[in-house]
Protein backbone atom coordinates (compact mmCIF):
# COMPACT_ATOMS: atom_id res chain seq x y z
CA UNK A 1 37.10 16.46 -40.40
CA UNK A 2 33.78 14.78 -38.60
CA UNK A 3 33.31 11.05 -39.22
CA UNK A 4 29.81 10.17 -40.84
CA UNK A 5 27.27 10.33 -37.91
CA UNK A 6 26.30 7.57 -35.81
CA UNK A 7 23.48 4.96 -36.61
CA UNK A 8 22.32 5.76 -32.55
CA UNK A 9 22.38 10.02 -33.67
CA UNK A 10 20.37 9.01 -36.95
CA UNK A 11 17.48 7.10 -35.32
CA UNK A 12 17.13 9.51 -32.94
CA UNK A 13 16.62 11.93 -35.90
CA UNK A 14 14.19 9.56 -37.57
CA UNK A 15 15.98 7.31 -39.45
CA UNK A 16 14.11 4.01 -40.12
CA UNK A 17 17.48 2.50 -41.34
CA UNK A 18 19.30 4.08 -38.34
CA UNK A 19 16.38 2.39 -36.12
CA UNK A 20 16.05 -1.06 -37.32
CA UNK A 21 20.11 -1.26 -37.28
CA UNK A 22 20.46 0.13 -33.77
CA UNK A 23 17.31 -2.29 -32.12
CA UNK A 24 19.32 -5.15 -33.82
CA UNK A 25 22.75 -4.69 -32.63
CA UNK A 26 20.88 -3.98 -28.77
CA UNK A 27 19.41 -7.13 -29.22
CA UNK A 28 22.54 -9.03 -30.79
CA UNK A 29 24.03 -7.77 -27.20
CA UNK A 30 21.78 -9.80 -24.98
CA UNK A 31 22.21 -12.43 -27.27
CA UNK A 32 18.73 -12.37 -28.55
CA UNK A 33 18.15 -13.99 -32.15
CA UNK A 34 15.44 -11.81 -34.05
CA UNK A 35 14.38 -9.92 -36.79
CA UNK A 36 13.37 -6.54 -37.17
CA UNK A 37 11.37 -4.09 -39.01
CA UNK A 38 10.09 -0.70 -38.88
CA UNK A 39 6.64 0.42 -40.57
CA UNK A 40 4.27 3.38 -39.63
CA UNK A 41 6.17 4.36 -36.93
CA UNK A 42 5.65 0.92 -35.71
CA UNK A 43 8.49 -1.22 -34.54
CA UNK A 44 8.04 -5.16 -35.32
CA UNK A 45 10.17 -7.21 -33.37
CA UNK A 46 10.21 -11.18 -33.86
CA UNK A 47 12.11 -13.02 -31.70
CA UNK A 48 13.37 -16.08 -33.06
CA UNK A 49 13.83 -19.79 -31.12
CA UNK A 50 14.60 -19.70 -27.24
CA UNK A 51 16.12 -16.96 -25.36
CA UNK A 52 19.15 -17.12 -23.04
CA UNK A 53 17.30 -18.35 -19.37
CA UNK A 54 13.72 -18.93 -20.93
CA UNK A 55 12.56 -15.67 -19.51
CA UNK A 56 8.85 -15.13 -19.50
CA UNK A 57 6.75 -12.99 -22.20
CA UNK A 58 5.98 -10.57 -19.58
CA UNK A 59 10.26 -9.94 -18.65
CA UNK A 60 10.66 -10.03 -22.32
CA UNK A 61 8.38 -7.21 -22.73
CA UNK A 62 9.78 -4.93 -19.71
CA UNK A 63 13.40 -5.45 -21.02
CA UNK A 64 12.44 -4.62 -24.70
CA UNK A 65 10.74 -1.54 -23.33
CA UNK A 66 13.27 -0.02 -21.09
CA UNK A 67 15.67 -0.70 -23.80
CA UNK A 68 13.76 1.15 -26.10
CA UNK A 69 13.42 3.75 -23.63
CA UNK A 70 16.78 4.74 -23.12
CA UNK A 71 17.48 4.56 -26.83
CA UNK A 72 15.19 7.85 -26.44
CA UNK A 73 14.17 7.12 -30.25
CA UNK A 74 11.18 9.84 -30.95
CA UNK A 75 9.31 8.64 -33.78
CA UNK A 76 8.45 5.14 -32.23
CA UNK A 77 4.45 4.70 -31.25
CA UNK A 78 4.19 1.34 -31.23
CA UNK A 79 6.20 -1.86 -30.79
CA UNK A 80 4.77 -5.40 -31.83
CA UNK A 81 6.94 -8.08 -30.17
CA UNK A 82 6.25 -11.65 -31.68
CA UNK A 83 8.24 -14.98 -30.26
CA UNK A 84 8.30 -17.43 -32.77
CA UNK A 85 9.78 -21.28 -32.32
CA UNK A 86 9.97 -22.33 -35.56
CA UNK A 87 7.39 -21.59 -37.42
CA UNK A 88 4.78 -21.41 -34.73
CA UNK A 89 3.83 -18.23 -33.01
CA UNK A 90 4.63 -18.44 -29.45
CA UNK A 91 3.00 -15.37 -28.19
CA UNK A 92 2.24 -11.73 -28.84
CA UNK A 93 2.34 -8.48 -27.38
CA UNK A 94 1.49 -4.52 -28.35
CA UNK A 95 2.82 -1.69 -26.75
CA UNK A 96 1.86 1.89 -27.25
CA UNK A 97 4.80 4.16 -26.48
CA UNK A 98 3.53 7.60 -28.16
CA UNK A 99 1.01 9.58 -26.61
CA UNK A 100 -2.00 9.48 -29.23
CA UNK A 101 -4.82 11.62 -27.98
CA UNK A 102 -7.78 10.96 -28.87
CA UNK A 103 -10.47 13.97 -28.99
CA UNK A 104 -13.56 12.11 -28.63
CA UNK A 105 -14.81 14.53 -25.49
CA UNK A 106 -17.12 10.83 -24.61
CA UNK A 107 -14.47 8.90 -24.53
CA UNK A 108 -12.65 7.02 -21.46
CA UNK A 109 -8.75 7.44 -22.87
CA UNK A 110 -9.59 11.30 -23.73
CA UNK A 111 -5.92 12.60 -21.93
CA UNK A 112 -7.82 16.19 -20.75
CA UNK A 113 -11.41 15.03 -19.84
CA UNK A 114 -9.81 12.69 -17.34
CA UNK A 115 -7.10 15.02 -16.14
CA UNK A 116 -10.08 17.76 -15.91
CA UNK A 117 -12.87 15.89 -14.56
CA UNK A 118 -11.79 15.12 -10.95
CA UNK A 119 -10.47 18.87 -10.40
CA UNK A 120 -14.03 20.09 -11.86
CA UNK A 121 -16.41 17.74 -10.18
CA UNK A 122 -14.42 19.20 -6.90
CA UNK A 123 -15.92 22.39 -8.26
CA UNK A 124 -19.06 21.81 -9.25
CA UNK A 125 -18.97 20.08 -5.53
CA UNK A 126 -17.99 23.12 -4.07
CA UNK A 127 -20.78 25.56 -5.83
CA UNK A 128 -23.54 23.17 -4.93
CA UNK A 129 -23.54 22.81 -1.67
CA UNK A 130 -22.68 26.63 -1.23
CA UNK A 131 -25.57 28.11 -3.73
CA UNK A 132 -28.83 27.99 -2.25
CA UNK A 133 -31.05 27.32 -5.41
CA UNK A 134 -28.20 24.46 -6.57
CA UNK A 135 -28.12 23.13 -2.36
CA UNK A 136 -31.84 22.96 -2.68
CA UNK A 137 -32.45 20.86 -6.30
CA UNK A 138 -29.62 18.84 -4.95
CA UNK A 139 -31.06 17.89 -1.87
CA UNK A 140 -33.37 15.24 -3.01
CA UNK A 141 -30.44 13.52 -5.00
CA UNK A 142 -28.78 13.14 -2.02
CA UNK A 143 -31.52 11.99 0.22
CA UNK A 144 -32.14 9.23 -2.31
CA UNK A 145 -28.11 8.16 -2.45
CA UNK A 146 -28.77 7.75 1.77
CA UNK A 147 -31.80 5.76 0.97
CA UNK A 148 -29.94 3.35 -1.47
CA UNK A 149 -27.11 3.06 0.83
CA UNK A 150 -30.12 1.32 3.10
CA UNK A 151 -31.26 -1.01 0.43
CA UNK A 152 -28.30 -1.74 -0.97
CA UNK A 153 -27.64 -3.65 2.42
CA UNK A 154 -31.44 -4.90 2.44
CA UNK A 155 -31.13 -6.27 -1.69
CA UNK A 156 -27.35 -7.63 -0.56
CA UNK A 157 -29.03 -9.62 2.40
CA UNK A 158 -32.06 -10.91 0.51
CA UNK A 159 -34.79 -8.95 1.57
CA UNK A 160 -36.87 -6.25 -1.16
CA UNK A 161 -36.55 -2.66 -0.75
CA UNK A 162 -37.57 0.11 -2.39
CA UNK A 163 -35.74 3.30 -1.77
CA UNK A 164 -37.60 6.98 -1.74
CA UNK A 165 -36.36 10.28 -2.53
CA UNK A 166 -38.57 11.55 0.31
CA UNK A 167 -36.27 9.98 3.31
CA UNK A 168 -37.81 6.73 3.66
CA UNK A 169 -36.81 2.92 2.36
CA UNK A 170 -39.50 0.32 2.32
CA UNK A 171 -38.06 -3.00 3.56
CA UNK A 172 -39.84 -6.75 3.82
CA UNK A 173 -40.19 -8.25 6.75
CA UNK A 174 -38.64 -11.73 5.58
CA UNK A 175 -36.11 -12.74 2.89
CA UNK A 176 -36.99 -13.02 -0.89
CA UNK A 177 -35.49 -15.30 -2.60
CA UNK A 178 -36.59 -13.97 -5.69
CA UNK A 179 -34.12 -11.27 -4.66
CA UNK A 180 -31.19 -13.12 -3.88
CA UNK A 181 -31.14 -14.69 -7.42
CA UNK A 182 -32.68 -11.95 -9.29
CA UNK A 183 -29.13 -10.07 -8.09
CA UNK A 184 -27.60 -13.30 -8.62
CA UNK A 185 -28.87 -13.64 -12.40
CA UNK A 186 -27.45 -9.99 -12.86
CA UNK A 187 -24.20 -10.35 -11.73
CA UNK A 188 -23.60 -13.72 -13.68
CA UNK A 189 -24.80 -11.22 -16.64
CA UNK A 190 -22.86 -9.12 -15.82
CA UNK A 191 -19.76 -10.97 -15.39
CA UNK A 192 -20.30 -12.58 -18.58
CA UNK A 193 -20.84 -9.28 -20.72
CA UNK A 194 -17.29 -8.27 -19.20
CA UNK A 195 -15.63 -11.35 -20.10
CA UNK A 196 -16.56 -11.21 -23.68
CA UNK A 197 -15.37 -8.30 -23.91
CA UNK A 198 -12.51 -8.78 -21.88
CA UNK A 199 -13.17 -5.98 -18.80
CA UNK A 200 -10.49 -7.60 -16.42
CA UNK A 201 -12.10 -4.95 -13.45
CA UNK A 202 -15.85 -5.26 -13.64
CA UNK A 203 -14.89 -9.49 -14.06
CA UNK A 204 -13.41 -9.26 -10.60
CA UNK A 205 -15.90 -7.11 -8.69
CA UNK A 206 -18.64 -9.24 -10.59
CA UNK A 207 -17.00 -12.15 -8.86
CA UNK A 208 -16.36 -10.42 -5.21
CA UNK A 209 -19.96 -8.77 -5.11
CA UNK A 210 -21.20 -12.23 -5.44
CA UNK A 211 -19.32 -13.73 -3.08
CA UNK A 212 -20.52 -10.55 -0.45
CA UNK A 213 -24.58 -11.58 -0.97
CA UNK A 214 -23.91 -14.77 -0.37
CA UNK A 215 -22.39 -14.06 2.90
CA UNK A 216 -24.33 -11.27 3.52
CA UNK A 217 -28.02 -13.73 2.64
CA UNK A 218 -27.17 -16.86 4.07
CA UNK A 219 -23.84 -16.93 6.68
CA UNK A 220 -24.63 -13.45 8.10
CA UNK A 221 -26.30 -13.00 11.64
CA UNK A 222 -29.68 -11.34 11.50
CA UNK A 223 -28.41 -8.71 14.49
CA UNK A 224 -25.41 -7.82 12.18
CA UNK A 225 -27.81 -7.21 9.16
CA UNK A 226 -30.06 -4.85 11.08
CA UNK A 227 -27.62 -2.62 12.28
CA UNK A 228 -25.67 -2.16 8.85
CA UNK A 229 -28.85 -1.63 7.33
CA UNK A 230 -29.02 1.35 9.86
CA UNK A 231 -25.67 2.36 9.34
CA UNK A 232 -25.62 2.29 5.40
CA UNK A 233 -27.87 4.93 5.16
CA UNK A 234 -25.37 8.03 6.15
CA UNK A 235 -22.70 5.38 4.98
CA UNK A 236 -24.00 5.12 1.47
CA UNK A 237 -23.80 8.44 1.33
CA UNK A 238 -19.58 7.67 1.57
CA UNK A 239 -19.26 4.31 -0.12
CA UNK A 240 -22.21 4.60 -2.84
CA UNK A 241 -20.53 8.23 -3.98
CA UNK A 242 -17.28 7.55 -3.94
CA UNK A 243 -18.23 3.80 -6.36
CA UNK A 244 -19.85 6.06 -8.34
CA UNK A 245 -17.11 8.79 -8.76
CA UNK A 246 -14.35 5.72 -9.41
CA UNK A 247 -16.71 4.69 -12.23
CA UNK A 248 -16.05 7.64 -14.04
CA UNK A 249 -12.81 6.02 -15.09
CA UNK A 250 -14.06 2.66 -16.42
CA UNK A 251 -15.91 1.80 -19.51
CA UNK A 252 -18.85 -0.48 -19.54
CA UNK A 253 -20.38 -3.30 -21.65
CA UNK A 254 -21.05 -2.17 -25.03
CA UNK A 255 -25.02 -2.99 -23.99
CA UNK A 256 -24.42 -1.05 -20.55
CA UNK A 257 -22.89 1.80 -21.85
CA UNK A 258 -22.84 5.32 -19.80
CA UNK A 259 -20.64 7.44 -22.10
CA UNK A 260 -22.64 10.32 -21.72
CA UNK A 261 -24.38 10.02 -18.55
CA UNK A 262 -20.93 9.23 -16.42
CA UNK A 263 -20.19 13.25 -16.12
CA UNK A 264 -23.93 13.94 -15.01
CA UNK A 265 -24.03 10.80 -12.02
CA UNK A 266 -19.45 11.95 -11.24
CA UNK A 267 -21.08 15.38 -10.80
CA UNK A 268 -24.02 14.42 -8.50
CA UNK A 269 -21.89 11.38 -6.44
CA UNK A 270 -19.10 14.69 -5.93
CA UNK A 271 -21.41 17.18 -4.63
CA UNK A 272 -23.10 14.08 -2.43
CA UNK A 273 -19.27 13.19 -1.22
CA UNK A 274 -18.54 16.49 -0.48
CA UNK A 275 -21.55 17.08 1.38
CA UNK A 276 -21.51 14.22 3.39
CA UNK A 277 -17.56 14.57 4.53
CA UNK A 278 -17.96 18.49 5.28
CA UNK A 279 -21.13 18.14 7.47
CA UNK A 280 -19.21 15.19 9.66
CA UNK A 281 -16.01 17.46 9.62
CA UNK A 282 -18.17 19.89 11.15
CA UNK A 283 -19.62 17.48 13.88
CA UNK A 284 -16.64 16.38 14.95
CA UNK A 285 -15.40 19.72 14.93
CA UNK A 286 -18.12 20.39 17.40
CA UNK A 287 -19.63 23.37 15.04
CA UNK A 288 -22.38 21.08 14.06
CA UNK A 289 -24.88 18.62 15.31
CA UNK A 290 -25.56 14.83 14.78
CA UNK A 291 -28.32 14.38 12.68
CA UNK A 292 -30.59 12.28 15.37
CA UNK A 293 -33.96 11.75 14.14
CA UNK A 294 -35.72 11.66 10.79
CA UNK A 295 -36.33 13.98 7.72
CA UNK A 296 -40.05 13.31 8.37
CA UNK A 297 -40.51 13.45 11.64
CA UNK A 298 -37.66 15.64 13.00
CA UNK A 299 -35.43 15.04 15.75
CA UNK A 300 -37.65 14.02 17.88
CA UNK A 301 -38.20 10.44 16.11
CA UNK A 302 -36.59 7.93 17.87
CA UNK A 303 -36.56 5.92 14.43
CA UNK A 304 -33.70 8.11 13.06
CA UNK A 305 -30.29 6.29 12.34
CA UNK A 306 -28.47 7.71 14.96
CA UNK A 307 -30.90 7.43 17.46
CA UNK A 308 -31.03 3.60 16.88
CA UNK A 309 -27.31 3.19 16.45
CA UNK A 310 -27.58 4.56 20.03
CA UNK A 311 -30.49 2.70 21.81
CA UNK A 312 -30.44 -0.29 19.97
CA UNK A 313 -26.86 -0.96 19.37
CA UNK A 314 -25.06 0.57 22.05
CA UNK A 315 -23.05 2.93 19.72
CA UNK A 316 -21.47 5.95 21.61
CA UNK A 317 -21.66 9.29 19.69
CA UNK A 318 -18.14 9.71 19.45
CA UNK A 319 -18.45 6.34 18.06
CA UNK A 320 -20.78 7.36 15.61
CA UNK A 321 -18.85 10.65 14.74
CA UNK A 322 -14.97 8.78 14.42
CA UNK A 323 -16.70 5.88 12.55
CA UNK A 324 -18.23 8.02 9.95
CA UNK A 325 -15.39 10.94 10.27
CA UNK A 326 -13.35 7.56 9.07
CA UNK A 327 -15.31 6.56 6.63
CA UNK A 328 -15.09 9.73 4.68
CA UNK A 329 -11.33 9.79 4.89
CA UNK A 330 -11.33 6.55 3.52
CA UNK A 331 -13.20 7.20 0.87
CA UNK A 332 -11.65 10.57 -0.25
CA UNK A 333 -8.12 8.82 0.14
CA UNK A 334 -9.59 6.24 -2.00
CA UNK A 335 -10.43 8.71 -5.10
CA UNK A 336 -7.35 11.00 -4.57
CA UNK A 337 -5.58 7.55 -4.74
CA UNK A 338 -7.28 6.56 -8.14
CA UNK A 339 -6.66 10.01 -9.48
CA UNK A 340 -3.46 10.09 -9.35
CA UNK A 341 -3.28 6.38 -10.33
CA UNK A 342 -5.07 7.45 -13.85
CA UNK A 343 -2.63 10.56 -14.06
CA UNK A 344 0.18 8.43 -14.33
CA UNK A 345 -1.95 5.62 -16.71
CA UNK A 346 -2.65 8.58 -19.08
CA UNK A 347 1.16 8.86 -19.25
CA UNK A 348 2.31 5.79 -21.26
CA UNK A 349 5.66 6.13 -20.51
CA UNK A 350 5.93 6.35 -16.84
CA UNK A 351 2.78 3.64 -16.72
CA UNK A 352 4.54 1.25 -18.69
CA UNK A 353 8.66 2.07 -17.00
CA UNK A 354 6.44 2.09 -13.50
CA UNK A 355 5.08 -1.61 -14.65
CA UNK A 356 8.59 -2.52 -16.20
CA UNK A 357 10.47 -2.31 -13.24
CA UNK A 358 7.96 -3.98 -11.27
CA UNK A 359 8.38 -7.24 -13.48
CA UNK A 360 12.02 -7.04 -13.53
CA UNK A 361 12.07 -6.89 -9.36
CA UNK A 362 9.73 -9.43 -9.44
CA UNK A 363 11.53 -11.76 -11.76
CA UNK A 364 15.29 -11.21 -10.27
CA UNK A 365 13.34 -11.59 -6.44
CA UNK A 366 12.18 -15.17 -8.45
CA UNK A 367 15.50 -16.12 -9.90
CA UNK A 368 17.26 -18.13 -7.16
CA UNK A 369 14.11 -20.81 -6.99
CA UNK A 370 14.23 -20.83 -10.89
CA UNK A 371 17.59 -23.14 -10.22
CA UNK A 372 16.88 -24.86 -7.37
């Protein structure tokens, strides 16, 4: 004769008895007074007074969590730990453990639009810049990133610009300050709108862009100004694409919102990308030339970027061609690097065992100067 199956073999078949009674006596182990209940496939834990070693919420929360991972019980999608002392709520904290997909094609935690949209932007990338007609209606997208790669440096260092899709970016002679806090005013907007609604990401690079015009206006030397202006042009056509790709993956502002139009600017910043890191493949390859001169002019204008990184700036063309050949590893490193970073996001429970473990080293790296 069997004995009557165990409470661990019932909540893995979905008992919420079986559940509750096995969390508990995992918790009674470490010694760790609580409570608990089980509701809409929701656990509730509340942990009761102080815990053996005061550990922090965020240990708390990795321990609970790879406990409740190697119970391997299916039917949990959420856990809601609460620390009480007393009656007063300490702190609280949510974790999602089932996958819930969401089908919303618009929206930024839809599992296959962002598995998909890397793999077909790298497509669409691909049939652009080999299809004549689609090469040709690209073209003047492209030309306009390079252009706002050159007054992205110009706004950044104070002075106007206004960038053409026709190869040419008007600059002022002297700084504006109407420009330096006009950016200013839109950042601290910007920053603000994040913070209310708690954007942790476009907080910080609210903070660090910031910071970068007001070294870039006021601490930066004019000689260093004029040749990244130069530069930026063919390097916008790196950095600019491969910001705007990354976007893809992060949500805006509620009154900044780009739900839609994020597939239509990841498709045009991939083909630009692309573009950009075949054609210097190519140069360096020797199988192409460097682009000296201007799209108005020709090669024959000394007022191309090359030309001036040359004469002016005493840049070597293998110079030119390893500094840009960089560049554009850099920057597709960068988005393979995020990509894969999202993959395993999308997946809550090697994101949240991945952060888990990180805590735990953390904390026992932390735990001899807790007694000193």
């Amino acid at each position: 004769m069997t004995g009557p199956p165990d409470p661990l073999s019932l909540a893995r078949a979905g008992n919420s008895q079986a559940i509750v009674q096995v969390v508990r006596l995992e918790l009674l182990r470490q010694k760790w007074p609580a409570q608990v209940r089980f509701a809409d496939n929701t656990l509730h834990i509340y942990l009761l007074g102080s815990l053996p070693g005061q550990p922090s919420p965020q240990v708390v929360t990795a321990r609970l969590f790879l406990m409740l991972k190697q119970l391997r019980i299916p039917r949990l999608e959420q856990v809601e730990i609460c620390a009480f002392l007393g009656s007063q709520l300490l702190w609280r904290r949510r974790l999602r453990i089932g996958s819930q997909q969401r089908w919303d094609r618009f929206s930024f935690e839809n599992l296959l639009v962002n598995i998909w949209a890397y793999p077909v932007a790298f497509v669409v990338a691909l049939m652009v810049n080999n299809i004549g007609l689609l090469q040709l209606l690209h073209l003047p997208l492209h030309i306009w990133i390079h252009e706002f790669g050159h007054a992205t440096v110009a706004w950044w260092s104070g002075y106007r610009a206004l960038p053409l899709p026709i190869g040419w970016t008007s600059v002022s002679s002297q700084r504006d300050p109407f420009v330096y806090f006009g950016i200013l005013f839109l950042l601290i907007l910007l920053f603000w709108s994040a913070r209310k609604e708690r954007i942790g990401w476009l907080q910080v690079l609210a903070i660090f862009l910031a910071l970068l015009q007001f070294y870039m206006t006021w601490l930066m030397p004019n000689r260093t100004w004029e040749m990244l202006f130069v530069f930026s042009g063919v390097g916008g056509e790196f950095y600019l694409s491969t910001f705007l790709m990354a976007s893809f993956y992060f949500p805006l502002p509620d009154r900044w919102r780009w739900d839609f139009w994020r597939f239509v600017v990841l498709g045009i910043a991939a083909s630009s990308l692309w573009k950009s890191f075949w054609q210097w493949h190519l140069i360096q390859q020797g199988l192409a030339p460097i682009p000296w001169g201007t799209l108005l002019c020709g090669q024959g204008d000394a007022a191309g970027d090359m030309n001036r990184l040359v004469y002016e700036f005493g840049w070597s063309e293998s110079q030119i061609v390893q500094t840009y050949r960089s560049l554009g590893n850099w920057c597709v490193l960068f988005i393979l690097g995020l990509y894969i970073l999202f993959l395993l996001r999308m997946n809550n429970q090697i994101w949240l065992s991945l952060q888990a473990r990180f805590i735990l080293w953390v904390d026992a790296l932390l735990e001899p100067s807790k007694h000193r």
